[in-house]
Protein backbone atom coordinates (compact mmCIF):
# COMPACT_ATOMS: atom_id res chain seq x y z
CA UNK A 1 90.18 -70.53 13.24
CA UNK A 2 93.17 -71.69 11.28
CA UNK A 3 94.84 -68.74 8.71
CA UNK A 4 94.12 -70.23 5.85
CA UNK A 5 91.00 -68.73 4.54
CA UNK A 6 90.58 -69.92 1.19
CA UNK A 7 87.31 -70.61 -0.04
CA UNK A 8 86.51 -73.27 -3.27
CA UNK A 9 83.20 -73.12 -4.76
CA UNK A 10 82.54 -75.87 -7.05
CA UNK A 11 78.96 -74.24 -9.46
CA UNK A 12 76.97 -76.87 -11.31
CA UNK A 13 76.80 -73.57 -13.55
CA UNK A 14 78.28 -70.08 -13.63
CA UNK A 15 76.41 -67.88 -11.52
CA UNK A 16 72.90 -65.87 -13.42
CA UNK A 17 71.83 -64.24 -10.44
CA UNK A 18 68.96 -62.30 -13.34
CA UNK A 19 68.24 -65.54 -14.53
CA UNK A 20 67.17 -67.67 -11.44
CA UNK A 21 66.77 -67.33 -7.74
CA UNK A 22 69.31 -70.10 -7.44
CA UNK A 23 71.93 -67.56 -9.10
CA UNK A 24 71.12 -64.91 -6.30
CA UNK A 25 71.66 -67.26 -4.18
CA UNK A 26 74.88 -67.91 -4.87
CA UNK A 27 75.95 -64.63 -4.82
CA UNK A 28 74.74 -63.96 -1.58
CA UNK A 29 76.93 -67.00 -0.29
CA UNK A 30 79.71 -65.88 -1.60
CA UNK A 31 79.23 -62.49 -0.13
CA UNK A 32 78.48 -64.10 3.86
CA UNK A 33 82.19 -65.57 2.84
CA UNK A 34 83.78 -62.90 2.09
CA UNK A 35 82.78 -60.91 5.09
CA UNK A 36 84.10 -63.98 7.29
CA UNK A 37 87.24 -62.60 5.52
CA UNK A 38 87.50 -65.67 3.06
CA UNK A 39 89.72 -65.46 -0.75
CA UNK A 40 87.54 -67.13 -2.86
CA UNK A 41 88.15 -69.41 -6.00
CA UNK A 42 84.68 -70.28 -8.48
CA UNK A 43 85.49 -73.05 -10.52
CA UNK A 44 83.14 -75.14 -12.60
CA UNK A 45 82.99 -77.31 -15.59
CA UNK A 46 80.14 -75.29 -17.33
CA UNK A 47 80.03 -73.80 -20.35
CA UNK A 48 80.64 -69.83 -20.33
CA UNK A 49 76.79 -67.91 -21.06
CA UNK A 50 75.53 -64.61 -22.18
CA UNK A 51 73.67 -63.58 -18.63
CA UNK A 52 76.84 -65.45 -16.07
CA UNK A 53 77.87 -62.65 -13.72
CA UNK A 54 81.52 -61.23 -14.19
CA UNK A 55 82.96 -62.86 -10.85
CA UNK A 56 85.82 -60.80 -11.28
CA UNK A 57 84.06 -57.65 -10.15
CA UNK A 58 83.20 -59.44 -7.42
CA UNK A 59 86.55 -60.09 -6.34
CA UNK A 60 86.24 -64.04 -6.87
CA UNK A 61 88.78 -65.66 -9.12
CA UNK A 62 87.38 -67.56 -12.04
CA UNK A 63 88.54 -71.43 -12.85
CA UNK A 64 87.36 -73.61 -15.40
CA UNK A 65 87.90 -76.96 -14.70
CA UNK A 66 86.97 -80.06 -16.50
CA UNK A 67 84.95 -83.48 -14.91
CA UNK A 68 86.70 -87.01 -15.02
CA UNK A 69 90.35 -85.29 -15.75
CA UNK A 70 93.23 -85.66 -12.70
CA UNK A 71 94.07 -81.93 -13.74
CA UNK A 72 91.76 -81.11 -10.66
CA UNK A 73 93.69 -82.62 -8.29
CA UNK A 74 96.77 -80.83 -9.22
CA UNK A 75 94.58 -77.44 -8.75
CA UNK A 76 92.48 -78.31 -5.91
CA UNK A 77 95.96 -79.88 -4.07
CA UNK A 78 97.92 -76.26 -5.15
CA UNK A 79 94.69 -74.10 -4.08
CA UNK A 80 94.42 -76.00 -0.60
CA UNK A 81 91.00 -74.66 0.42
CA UNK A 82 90.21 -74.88 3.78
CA UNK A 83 86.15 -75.21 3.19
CA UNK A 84 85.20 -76.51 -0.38
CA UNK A 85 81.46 -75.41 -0.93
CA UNK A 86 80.07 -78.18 -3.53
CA UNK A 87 76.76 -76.11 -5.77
CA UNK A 88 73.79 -79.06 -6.06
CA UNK A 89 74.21 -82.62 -4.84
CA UNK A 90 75.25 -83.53 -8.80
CA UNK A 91 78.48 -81.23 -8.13
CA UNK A 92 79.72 -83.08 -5.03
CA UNK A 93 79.67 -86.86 -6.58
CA UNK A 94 81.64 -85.60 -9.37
CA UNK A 95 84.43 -84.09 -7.50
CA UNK A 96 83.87 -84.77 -3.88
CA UNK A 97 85.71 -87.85 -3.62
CA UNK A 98 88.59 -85.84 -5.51
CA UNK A 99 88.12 -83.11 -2.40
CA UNK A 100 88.67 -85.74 -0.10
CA UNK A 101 91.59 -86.83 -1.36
CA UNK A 102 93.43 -84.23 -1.95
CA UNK A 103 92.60 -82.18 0.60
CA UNK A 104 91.39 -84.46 3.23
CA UNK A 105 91.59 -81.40 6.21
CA UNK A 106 88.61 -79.21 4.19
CA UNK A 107 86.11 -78.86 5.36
CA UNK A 108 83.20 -79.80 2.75
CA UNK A 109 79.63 -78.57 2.46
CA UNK A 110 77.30 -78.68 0.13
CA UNK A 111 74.40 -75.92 -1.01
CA UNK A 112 71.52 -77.89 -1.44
CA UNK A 113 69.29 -75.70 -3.09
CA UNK A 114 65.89 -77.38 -2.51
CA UNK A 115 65.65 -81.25 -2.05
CA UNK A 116 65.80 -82.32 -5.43
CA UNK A 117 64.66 -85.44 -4.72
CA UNK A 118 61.02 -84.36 -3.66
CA UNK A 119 60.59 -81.80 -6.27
CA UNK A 120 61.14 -84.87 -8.89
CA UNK A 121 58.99 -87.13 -6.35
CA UNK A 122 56.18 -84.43 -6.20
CA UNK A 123 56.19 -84.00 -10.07
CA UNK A 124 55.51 -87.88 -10.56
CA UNK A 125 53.00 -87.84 -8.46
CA UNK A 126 51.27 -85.00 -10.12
CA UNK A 127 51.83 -86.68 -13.53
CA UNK A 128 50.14 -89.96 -11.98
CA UNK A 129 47.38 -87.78 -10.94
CA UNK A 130 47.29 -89.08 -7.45
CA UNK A 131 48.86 -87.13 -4.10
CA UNK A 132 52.17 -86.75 -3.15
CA UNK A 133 53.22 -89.04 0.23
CA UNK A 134 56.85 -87.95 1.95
CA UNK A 135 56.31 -92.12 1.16
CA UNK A 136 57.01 -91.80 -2.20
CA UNK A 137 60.63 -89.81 -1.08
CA UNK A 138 62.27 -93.52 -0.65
CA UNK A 139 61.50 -95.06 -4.26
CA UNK A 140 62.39 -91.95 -5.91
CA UNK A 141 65.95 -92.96 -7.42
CA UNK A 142 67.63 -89.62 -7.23
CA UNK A 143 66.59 -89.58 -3.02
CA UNK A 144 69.62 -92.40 -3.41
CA UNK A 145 72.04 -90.37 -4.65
CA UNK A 146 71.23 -87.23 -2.98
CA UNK A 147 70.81 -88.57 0.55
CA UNK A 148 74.18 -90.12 0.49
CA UNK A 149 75.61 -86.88 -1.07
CA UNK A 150 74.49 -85.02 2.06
CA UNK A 151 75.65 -87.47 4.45
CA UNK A 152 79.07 -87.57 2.56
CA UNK A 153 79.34 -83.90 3.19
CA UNK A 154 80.08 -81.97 6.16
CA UNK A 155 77.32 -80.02 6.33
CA UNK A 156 74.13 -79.32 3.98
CA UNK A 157 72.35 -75.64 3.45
CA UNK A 158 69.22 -76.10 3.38
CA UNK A 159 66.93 -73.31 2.65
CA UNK A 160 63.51 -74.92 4.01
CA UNK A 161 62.72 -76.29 7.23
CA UNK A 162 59.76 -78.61 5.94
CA UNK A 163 62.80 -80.43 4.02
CA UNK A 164 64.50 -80.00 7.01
CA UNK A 165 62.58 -82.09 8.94
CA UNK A 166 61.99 -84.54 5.77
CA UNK A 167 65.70 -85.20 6.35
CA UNK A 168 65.10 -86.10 10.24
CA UNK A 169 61.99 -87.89 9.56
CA UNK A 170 61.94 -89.80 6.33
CA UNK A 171 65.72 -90.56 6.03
CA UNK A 172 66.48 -90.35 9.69
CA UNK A 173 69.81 -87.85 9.21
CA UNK A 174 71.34 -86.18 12.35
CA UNK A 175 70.74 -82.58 12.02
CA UNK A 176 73.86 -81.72 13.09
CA UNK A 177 74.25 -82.23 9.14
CA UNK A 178 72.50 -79.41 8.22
CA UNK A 179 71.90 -75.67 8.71
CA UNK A 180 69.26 -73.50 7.76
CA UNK A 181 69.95 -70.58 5.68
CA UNK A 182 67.13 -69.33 3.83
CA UNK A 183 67.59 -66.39 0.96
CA UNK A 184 68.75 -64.10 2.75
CA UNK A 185 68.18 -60.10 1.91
CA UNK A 186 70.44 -57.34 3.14
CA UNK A 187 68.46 -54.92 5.41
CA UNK A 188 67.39 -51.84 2.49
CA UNK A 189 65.42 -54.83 1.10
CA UNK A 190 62.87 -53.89 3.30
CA UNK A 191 60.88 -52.13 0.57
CA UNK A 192 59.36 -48.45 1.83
CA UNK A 193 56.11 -48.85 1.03
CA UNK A 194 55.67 -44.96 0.52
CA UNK A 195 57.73 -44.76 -2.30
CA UNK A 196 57.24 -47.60 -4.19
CA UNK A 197 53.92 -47.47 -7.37
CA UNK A 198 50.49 -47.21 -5.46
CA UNK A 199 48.06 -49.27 -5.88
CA UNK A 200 46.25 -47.33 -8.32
CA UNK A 201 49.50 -46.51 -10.50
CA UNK A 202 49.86 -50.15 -10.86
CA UNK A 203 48.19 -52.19 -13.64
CA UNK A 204 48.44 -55.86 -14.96
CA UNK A 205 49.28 -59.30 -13.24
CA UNK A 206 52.71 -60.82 -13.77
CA UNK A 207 53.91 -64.49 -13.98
CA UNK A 208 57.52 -64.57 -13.73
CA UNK A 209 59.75 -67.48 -13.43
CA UNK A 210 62.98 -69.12 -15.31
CA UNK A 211 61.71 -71.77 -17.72
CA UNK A 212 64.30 -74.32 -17.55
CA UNK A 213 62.60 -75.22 -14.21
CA UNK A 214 59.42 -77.41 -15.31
CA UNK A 215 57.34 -76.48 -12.04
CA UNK A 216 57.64 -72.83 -13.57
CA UNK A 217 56.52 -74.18 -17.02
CA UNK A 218 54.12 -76.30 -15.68
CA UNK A 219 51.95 -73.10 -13.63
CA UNK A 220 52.49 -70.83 -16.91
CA UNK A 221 50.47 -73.79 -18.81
CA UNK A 222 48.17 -74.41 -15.90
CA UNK A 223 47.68 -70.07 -16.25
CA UNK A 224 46.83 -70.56 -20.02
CA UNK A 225 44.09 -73.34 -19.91
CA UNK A 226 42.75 -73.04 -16.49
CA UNK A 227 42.66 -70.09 -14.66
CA UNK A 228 43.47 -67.02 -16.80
CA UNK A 229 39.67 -68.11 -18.55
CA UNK A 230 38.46 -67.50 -15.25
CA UNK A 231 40.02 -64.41 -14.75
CA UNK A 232 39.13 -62.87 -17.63
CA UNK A 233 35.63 -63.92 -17.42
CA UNK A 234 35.05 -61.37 -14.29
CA UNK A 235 38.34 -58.70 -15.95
CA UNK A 236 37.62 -58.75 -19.31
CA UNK A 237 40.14 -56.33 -19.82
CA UNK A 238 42.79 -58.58 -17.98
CA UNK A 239 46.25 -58.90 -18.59
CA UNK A 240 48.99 -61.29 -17.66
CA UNK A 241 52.27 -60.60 -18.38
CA UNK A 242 54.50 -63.35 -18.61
CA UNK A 243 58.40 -63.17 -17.87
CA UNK A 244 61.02 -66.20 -17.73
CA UNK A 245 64.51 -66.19 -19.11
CA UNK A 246 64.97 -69.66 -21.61
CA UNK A 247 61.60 -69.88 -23.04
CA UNK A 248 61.23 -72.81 -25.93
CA UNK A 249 59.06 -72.91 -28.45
CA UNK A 250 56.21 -74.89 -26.24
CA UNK A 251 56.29 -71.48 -23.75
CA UNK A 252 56.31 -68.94 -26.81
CA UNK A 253 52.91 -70.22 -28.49
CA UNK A 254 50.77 -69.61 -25.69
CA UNK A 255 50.88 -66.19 -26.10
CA UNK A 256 47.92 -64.76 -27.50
CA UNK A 257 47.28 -60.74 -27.19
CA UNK A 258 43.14 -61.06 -27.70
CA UNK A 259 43.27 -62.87 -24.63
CA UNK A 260 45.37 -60.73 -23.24
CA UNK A 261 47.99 -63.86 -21.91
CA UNK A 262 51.68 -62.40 -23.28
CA UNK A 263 54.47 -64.03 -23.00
CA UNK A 264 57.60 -61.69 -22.73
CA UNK A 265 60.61 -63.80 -22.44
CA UNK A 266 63.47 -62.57 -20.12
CA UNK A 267 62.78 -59.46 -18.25
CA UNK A 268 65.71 -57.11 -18.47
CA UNK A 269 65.31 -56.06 -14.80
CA UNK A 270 63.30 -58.51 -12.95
CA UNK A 271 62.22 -56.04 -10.00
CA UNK A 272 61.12 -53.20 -12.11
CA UNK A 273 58.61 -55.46 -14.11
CA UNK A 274 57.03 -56.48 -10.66
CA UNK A 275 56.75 -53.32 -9.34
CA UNK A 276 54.88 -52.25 -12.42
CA UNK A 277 52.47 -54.97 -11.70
CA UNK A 278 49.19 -55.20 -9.45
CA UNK A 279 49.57 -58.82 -8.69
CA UNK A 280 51.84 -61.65 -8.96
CA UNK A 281 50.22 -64.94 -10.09
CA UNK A 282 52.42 -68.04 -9.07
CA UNK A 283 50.23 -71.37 -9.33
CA UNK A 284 52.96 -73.63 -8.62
CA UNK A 285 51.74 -77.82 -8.51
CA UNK A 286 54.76 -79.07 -7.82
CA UNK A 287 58.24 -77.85 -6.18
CA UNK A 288 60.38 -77.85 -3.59
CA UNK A 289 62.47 -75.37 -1.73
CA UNK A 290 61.24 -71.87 -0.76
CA UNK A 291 60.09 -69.70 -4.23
CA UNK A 292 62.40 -66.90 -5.05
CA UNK A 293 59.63 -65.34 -7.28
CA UNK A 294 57.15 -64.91 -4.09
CA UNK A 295 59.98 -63.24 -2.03
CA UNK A 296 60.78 -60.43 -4.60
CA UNK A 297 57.19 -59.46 -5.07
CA UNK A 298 57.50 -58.92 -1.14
CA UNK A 299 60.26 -56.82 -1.96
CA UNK A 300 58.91 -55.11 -4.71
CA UNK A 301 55.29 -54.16 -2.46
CA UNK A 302 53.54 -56.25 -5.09
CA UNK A 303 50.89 -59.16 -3.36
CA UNK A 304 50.47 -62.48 -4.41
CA UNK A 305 48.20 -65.26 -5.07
CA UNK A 306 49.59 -68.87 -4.85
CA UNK A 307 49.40 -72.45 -4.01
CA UNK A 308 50.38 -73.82 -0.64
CA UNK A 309 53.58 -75.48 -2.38
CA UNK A 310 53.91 -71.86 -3.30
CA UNK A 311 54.01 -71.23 0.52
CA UNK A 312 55.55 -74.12 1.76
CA UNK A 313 58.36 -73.06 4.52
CA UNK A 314 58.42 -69.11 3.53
CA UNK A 315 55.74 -68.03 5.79
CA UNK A 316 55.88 -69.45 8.72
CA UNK A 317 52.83 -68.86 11.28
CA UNK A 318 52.64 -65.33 9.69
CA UNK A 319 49.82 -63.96 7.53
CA UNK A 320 50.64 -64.45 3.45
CA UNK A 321 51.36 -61.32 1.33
CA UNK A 322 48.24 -61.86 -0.44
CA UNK A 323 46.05 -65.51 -0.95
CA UNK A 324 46.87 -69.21 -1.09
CA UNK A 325 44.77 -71.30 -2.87
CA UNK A 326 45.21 -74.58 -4.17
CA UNK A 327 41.36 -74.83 -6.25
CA UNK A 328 41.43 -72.83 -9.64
CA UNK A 329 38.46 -71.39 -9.17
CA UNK A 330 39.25 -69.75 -5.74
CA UNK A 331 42.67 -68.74 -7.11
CA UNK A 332 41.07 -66.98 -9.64
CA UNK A 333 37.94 -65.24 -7.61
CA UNK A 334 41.56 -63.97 -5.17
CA UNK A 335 43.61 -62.88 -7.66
CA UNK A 336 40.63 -60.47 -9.11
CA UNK A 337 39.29 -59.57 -5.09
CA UNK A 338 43.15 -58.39 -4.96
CA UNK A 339 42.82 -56.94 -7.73
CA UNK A 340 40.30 -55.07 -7.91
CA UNK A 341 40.18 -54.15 -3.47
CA UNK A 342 42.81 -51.43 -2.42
CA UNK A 343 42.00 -52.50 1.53
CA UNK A 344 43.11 -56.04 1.01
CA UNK A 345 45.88 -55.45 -1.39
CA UNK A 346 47.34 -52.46 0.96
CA UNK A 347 47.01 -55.10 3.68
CA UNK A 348 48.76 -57.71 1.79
CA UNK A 349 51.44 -55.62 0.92
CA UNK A 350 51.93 -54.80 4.65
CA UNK A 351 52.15 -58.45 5.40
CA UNK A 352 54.98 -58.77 2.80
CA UNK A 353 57.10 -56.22 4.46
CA UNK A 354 56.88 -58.21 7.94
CA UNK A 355 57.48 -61.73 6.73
CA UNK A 356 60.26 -60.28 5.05
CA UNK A 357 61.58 -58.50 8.18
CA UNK A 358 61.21 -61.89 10.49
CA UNK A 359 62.81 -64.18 8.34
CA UNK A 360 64.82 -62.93 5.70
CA UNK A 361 66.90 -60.30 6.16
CA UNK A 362 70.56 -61.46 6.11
CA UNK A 363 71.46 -59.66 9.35
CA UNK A 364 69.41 -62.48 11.18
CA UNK A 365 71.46 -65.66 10.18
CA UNK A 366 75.21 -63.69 9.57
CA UNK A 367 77.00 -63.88 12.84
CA UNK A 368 75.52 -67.43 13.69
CA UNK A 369 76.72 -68.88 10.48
CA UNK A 370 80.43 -67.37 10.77
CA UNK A 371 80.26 -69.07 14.26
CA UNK A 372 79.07 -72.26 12.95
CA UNK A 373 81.78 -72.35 10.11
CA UNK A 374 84.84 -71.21 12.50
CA UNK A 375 83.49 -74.08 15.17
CA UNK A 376 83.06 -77.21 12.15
CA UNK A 377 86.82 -75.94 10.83
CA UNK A 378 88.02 -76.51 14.44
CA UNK A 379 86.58 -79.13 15.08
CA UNK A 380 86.04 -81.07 11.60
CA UNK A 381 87.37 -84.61 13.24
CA UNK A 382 85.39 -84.41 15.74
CA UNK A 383 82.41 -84.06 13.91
CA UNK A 384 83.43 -86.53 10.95
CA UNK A 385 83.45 -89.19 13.97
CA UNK A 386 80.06 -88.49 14.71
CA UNK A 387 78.90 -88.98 11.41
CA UNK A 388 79.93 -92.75 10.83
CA UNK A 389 77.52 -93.20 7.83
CA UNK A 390 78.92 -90.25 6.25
CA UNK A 391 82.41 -91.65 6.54
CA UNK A 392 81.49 -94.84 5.30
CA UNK A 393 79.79 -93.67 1.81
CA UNK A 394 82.88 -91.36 1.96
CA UNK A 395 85.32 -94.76 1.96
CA UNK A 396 83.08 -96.33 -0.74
CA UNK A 397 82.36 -93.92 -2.94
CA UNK A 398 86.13 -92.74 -2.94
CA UNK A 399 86.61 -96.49 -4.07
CA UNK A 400 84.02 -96.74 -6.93
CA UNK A 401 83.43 -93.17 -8.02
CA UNK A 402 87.41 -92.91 -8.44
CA UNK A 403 88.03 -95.55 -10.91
CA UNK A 404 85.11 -95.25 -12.82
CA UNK A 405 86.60 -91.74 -13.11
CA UNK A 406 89.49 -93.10 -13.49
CA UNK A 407 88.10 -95.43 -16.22
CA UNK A 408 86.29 -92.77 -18.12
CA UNK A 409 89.97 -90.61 -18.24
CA UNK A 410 91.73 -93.47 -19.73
CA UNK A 411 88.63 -93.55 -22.25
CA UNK A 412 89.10 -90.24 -23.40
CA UNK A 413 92.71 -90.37 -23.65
């Protein structure tokens, strides 16, 4: 691999790995990185927050940069990164065409996140009240601009294989464009089950999910009107905890303490709060890439009972760490049978700890994915070649985007 191990990372926002699964995830990407031996720049044209990670303990350099402004071409041209890793599909059509240009040997790949495309097609189908068909993937407008920005890339992470294969299927993309790399979990993730809270030192059911992502807001609703009645009907003395950093208004009047529904706000430490808890309630209708929530109440021994969009690409052919249920009344008559039955939640729990042994733990995808980055480095014409389409929205886009950019600078000036 050539000496020049410089790594950009362009975030949509800083990095809030207590806020969001999608923080996390960043941070464990820039940790793979770092072992491949990689100096790494975070740059992004976000506002600063209360909860961002200090990337500076991290060793990562910190760069604010600003969109439609030529100063990041003078700093991406002077940083010459040899891989520039674009943070959401929004990230690369504002500067990829500036990456290309500038530093047209890098290579460029782009962190997916989930398909944002079918979360937004899933949720308009829900809101029609009719089903969801991978159909409905080719109106949806933002498929448009997300499709093109993974062919315009490199290579795509994608962290599900049902979008995976949505990509192959549906849009008909070689997947020599993408690689799979779930959230990954370093190996002491693998919770002991001995010393974690039993069973019967744990009380309470917990709902806990960032609330600047609708299908979070949406299930927290869903909770409130439709199944937490039936819950509490059969556990009178019931109660749901409810966690999620950025709660509005809408989210804080559902709480009500007779019923015993509370809604907490941000949990200062995410893990503790679900180890507390007997079960984790997640009853997601809409979605897409794998659930972030589901996979730390694996970690923290703590069962679940969800929807199969809750499921969808996390389990594989293995048994769930708890129920899935899409029908509120069966989702309810689960989450109290867990409840209440130390067999089946001890067995749950158990099935946890496996699923997160075969498919998360980070040792699993490491050395494969430092391969696959030192071959697409070597070997980045070769592969641009291959990917004609790519190349082509590449020469367009590098056309259009750039003077509208171009266009808005003047503007401002």
């Amino acid at each position: 691999m050539n000496q020049n191990k410089q790594l950009l990372i362009i975030g949509f926002v800083w990095p809030e790995p207590k806020s969001s699964a999608a923080g996390g995830r960043m941070m464990q990407l820039i940790s793979l990185f770092q072992k491949q031996g990689f100096q790494i720049t975070f740059a992004s044209p976000a506002q600063d927050s209360d909860f961002m990670i200090d990337l500076n303990e991290f060793n990562v350099e910190k760069q604010a940069i600003n969109l439609n402004c030529s100063s990041f071409d003078v700093f991406v041209k002077e940083l010459n990164p040899s891989i520039v890793l674009f943070d959401r599909f929004m990230i690369e059509e504002q500067f990829g065409w500036r990456v290309a240009e500038n530093c047209p040997d890098a290579l460029r790949i782009l962190d997916t996140e989930d398909l944002h495309c079918l979360r937004l097609a899933r949720q308009k189908a829900f809101k029609e009240k009719r089903e969801f068909k991978t159909q409905d993937l080719l109106a949806e407008e933002v498929a448009k601009r997300e499709i093109a920005s993974i062919l315009r890339c490199d290579l795509s992470l994608m962290i599900s294989e049902y979008e995976m294969e949505l990509l192959v299927t549906i849009f008909k993309i070689d997947s020599s464009l993408f690689y799979y790399l779930p959230l990954l979990l370093a190996s002491n993730a693998i919770p002991d089950l001995e010393k974690l809270p039993a069973f019967e030192e744990r009380k309470d059911f917990v709902f806990i999910g960032n609330f600047l992502h609708e299908p979070n807001w949406n299930a927290v609703q869903y909770l409130k009107e439709t199944i937490w009645p039936l819950i509490i009907k059969q556990l009178p003395e019931a109660v749901l905890n409810v966690y999620g950093a950025y709660p509005s208004q809408k989210v804080l009047q559902l709480h009500n303490a007779k019923q015993g529904f509370l809604i907490l706000g941000r949990a200062e430490n995410a893990q503790e709060v679900v180890q507390k808890a007997r079960v984790v309630l997640a009853p997601l209708r809409f979605g897409a890439g794998i659930k972030g929530k589901l996979l730390e109440a694996m970690q923290c021994g703590t069962p679940s009972v969800t929807t199969s969009i809750g499921v969808e690409s996390m389990q594989d052919n293995l048994l769930w760490n708890g129920f899935v249920e899409d029908r509120p009344e069966l989702f309810a008559d689960k989450a109290v049978q867990l409840y209440q039955d130390e067999n089946l939640w001890l067995q749950a729990q158990e099935n946890g700890s496996i699923i997160i042994k075969q498919r998360y733990l980070r040792t699993l995808f490491e050395e494969d994915f430092a391969k696959q980055m030192e071959f697409l480095v070597s070997n980045i014409k070769q592969h641009r070649l291959n990917n004609f389409m790519g190349e082509l929205l590449q020469h367009h886009s590098l056309r259009s985007t750039k003077y509208m950019a171009k266009w808005i600078e003047e503007k401002n000036k």
